[in-house]
Protein backbone atom coordinates (compact mmCIF):
# COMPACT_ATOMS: atom_id res chain seq x y z
CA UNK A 1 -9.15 7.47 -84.37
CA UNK A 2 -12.73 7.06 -82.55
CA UNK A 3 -14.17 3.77 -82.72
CA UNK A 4 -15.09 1.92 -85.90
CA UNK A 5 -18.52 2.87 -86.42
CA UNK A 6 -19.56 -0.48 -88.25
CA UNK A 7 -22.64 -2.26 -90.08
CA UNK A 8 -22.85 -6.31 -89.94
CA UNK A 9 -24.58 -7.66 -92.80
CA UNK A 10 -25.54 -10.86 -93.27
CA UNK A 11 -28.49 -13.11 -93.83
CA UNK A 12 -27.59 -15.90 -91.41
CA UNK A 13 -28.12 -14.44 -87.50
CA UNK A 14 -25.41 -16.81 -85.71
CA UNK A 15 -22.95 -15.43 -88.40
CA UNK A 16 -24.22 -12.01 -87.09
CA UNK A 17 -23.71 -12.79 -83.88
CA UNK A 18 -20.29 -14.54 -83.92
CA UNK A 19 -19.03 -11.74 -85.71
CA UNK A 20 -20.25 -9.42 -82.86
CA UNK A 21 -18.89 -11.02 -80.03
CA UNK A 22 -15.40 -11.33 -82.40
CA UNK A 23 -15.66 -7.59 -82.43
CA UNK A 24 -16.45 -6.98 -78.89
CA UNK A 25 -12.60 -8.35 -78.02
CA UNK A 26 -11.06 -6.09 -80.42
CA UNK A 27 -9.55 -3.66 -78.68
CA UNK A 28 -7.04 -1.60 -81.33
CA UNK A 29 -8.80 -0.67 -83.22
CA UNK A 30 -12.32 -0.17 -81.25
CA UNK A 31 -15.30 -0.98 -82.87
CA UNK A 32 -19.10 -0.14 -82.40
CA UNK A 33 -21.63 -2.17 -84.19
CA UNK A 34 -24.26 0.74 -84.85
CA UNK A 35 -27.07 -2.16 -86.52
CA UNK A 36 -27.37 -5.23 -88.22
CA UNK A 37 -28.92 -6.37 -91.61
CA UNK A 38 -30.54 -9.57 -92.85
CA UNK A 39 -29.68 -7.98 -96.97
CA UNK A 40 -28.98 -5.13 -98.67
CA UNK A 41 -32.42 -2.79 -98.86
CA UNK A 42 -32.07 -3.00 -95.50
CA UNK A 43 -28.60 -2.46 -95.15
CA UNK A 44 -29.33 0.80 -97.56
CA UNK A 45 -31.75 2.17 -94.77
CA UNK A 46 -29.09 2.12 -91.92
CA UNK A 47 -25.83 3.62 -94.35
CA UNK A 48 -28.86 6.71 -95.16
CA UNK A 49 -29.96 7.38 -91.68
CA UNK A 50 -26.25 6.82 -89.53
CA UNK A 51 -22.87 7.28 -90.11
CA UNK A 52 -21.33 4.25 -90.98
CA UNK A 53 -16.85 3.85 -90.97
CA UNK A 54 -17.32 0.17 -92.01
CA UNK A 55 -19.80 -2.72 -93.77
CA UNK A 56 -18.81 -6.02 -92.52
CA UNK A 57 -20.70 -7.86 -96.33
CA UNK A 58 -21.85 -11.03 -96.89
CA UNK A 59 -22.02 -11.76 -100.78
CA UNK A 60 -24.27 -14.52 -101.18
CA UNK A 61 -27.98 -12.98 -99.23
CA UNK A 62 -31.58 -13.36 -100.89
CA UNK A 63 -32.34 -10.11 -103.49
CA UNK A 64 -29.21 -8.03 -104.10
CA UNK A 65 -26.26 -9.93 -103.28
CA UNK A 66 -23.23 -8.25 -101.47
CA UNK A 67 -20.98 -7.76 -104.94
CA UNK A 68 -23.90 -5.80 -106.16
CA UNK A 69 -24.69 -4.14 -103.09
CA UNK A 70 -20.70 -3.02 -102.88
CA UNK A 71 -21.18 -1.22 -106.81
CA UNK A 72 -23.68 1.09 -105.15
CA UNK A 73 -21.66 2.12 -102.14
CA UNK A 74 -19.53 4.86 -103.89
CA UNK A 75 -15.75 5.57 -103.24
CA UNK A 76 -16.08 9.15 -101.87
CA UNK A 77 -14.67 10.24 -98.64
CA UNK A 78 -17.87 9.89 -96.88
CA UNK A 79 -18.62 6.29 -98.10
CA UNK A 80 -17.76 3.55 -95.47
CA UNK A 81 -15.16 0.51 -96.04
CA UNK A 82 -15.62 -2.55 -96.81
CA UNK A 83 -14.94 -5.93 -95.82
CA UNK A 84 -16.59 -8.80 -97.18
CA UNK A 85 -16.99 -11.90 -95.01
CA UNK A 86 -17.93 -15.05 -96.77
CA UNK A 87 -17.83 -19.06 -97.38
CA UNK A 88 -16.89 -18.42 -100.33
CA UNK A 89 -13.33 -17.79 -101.75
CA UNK A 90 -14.00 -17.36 -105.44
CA UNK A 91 -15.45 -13.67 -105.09
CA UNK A 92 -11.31 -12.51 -104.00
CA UNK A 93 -10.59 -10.81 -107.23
CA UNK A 94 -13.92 -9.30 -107.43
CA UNK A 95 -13.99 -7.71 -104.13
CA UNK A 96 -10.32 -6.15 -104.50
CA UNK A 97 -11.55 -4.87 -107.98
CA UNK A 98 -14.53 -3.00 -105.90
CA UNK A 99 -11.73 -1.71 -103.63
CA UNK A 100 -12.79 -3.56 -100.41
CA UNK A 101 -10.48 -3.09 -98.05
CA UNK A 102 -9.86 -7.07 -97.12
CA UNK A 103 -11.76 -10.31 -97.73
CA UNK A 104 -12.62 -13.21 -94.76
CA UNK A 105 -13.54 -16.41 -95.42
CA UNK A 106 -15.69 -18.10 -92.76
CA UNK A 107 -15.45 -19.17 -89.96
CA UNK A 108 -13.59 -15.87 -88.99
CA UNK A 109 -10.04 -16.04 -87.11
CA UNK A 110 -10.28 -13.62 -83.98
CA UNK A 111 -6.05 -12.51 -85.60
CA UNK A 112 -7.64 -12.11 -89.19
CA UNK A 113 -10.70 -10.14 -88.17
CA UNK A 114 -8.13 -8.18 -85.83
CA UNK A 115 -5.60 -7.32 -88.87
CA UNK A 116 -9.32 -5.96 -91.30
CA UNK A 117 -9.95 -3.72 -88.84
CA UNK A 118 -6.18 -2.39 -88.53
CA UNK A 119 -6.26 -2.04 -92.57
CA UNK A 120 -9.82 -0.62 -92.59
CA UNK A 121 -8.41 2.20 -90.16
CA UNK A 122 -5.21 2.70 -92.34
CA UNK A 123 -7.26 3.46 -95.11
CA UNK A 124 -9.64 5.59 -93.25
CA UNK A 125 -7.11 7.80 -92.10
CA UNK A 126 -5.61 7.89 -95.27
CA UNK A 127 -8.65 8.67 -97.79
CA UNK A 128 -9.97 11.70 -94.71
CA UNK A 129 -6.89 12.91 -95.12
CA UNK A 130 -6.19 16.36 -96.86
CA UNK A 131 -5.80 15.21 -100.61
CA UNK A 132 -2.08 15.56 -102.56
CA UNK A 133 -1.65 15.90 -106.25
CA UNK A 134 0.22 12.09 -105.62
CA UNK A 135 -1.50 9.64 -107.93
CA UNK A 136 -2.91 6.33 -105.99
CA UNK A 137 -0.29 3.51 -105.46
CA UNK A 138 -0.42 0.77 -108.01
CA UNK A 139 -1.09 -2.69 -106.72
CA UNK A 140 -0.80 -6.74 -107.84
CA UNK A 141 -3.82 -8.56 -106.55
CA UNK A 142 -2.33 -11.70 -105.33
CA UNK A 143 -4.46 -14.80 -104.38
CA UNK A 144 -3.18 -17.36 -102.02
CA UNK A 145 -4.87 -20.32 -100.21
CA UNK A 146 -8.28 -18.57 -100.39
CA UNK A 147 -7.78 -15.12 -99.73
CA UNK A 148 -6.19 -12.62 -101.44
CA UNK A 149 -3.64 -9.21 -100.85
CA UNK A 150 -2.87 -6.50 -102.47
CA UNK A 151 0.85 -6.23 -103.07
CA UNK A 152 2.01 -2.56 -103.89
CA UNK A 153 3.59 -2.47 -106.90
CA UNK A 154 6.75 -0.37 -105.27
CA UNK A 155 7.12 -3.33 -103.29
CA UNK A 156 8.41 -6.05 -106.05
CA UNK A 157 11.54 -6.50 -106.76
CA UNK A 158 11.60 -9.18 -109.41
CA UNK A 159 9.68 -11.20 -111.28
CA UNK A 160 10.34 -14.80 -112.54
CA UNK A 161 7.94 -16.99 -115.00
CA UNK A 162 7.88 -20.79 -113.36
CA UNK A 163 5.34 -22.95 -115.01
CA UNK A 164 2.30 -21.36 -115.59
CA UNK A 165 2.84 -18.72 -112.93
CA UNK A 166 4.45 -15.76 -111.99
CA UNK A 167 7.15 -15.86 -108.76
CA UNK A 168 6.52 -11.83 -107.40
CA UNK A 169 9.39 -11.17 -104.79
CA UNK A 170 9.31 -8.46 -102.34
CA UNK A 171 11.99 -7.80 -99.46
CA UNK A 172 9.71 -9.89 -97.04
CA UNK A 173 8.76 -12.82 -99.13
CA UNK A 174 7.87 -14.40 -102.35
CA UNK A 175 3.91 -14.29 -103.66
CA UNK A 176 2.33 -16.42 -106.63
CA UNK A 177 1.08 -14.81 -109.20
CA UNK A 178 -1.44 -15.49 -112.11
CA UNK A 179 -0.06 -13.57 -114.76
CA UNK A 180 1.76 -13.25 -117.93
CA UNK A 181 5.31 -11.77 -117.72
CA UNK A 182 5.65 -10.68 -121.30
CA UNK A 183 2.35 -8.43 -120.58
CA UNK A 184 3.51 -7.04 -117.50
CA UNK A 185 6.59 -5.98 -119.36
CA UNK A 186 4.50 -4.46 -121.68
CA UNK A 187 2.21 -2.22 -119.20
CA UNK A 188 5.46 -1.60 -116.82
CA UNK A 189 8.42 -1.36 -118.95
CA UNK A 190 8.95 2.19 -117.41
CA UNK A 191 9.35 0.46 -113.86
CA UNK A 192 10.91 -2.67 -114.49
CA UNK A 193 13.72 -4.00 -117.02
CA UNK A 194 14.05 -7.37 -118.58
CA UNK A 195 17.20 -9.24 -117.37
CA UNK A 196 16.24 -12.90 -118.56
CA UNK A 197 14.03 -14.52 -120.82
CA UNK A 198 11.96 -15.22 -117.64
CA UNK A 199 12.91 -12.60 -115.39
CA UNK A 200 11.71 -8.87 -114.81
CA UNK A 201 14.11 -6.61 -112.39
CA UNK A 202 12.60 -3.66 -110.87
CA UNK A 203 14.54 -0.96 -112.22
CA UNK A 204 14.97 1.20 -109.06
CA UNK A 205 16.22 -2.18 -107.22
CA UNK A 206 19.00 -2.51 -109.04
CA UNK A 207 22.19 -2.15 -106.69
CA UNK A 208 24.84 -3.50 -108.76
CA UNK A 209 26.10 -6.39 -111.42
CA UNK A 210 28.51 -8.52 -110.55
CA UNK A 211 30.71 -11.74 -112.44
CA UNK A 212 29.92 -14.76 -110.80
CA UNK A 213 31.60 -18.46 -111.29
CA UNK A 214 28.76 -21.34 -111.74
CA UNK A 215 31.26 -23.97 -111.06
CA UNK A 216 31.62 -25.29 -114.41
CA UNK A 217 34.36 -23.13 -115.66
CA UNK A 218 32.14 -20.91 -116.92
CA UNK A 219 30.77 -17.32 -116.16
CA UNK A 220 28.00 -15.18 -116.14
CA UNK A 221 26.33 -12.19 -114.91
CA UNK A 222 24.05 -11.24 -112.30
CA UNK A 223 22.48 -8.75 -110.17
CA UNK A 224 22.19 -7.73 -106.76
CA UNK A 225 18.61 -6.08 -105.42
CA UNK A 226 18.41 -3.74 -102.85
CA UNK A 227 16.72 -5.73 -99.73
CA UNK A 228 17.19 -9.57 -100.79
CA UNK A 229 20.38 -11.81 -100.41
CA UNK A 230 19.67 -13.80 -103.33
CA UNK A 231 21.11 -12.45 -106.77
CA UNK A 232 19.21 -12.49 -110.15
CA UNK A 233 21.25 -14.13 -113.10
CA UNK A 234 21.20 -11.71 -116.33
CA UNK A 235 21.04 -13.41 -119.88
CA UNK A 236 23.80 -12.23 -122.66
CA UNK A 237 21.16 -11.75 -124.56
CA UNK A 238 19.76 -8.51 -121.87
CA UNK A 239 23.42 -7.64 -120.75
CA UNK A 240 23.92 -4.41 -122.72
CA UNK A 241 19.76 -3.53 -121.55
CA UNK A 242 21.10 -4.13 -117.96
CA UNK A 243 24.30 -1.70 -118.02
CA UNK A 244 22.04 0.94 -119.51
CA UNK A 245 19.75 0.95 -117.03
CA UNK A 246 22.92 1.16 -114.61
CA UNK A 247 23.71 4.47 -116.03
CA UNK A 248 20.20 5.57 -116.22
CA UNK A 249 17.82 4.10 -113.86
CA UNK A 250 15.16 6.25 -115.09
């Protein structure tokens, strides 16, 4: 892919310019900072006249702030990315909502600004490419020390209600998740099965179910997930829901 051709935006000039020089050393992707813009009329101007692959946002500028700005953008194939770079945190959901492609808080790591730009030209290549009848890949939106990810939602194995909060495990680690399990059955029951009173197994996971001994003279059930050492413990109560979805997946 050519170089990033890319749009800074932001009222404050030394957060212009640091992010310029930040760009200048990013070599994979390239990136070429076409113009600059103090807010979002002017902003407007440079996306109508140039090409533009990417707007580097600010959210909180005098007039139209970047959330609003981002409505107006479009999602078409011709409509850049978007990554919003701001102080503030509390816009994470928000942004992912609009689709941006990543969200920095400031002041901006030279490795996070680095992994944006990989992601931003993922999903270029992947929206200019020719268009399949595949619907888009469901995601979880998690937050996490003040930024947030989108999680694919073929990625989770399990799900486990602690506290207030949702454990999501995927083969490469565990997220935290605001969320209620018993509505996340609800909207995925097709995808995932309920093993526990506060566990969710993703159905296609599901390698096998196995006796185990909990050192009390006593037994129980569990199962073991495709990817992840650690087993899940199945309820009595869900047994007979587990060995049907053993002989039917689906």
């Amino acid at each position: 892919m050519n170089a990033l051709q890319t749009l800074i935006v932001d009222d404050e000039f030394l957060a212009r310019s640091r992010l310029r020089v930040l760009l200048s050393e990013c070599a994979s992707p390239r990136v070429d900072v076409v113009a600059e813009a103090a807010n979002s009329e002017a902003a407007r101007e440079h996306i109508t006249s140039v090409p533009i692959d990417l707007v580097l946002l600010d959210i909180h500028m005098p007039g139209i702030d970047g959330i609003e700005f981002a409505r107006t953008l479009g999602k078409g194939p011709s409509a850049p990315a978007i990554v919003f770079v701001t102080a503030h945190a509390v816009h994470a959901v928000t942004a992912f909502e609009l689709e941006a492609v990543d969200y920095l808080t400031k002041p901006v790591r030279s490795d996070r600004l680095r992994q944006a730009l990989q992601k931003v030209e993922r999903f270029l290549q992947a929206r200019r490419a020719p268009r399949s009848d595949l619907p888009p890949e469901e995601t979880l939106v998690i937050q996490d020390r003040g930024r947030a990810e989108r999680v694919p939602l073929s990625e989770v194995l399990y799900l486990k209600s602690e506290f207030k909060y949702l454990t999501v495990r995927t083969a490469s680690r565990s997220h935290i998740y605001d969320g209620s399990l018993a509505e996340f059955e609800e909207r995925y029951r097709t995808r995932f099965v309920r093993v526990h009173r506060n566990a969710l197994v993703a159905r296609a996971a599901i390698r096998a179910l196995e006796k185990y001994d909990d050192g009390e003279d006593a037994e129980g059930w569990a199962l073991r997930l495709d990817g992840i050492p650690e087993p899940v413990v199945v309820s009595r109560r869900q047994l007979s829901a587990v060995r049907d979805v053993l002989k039917d997946p689906r």
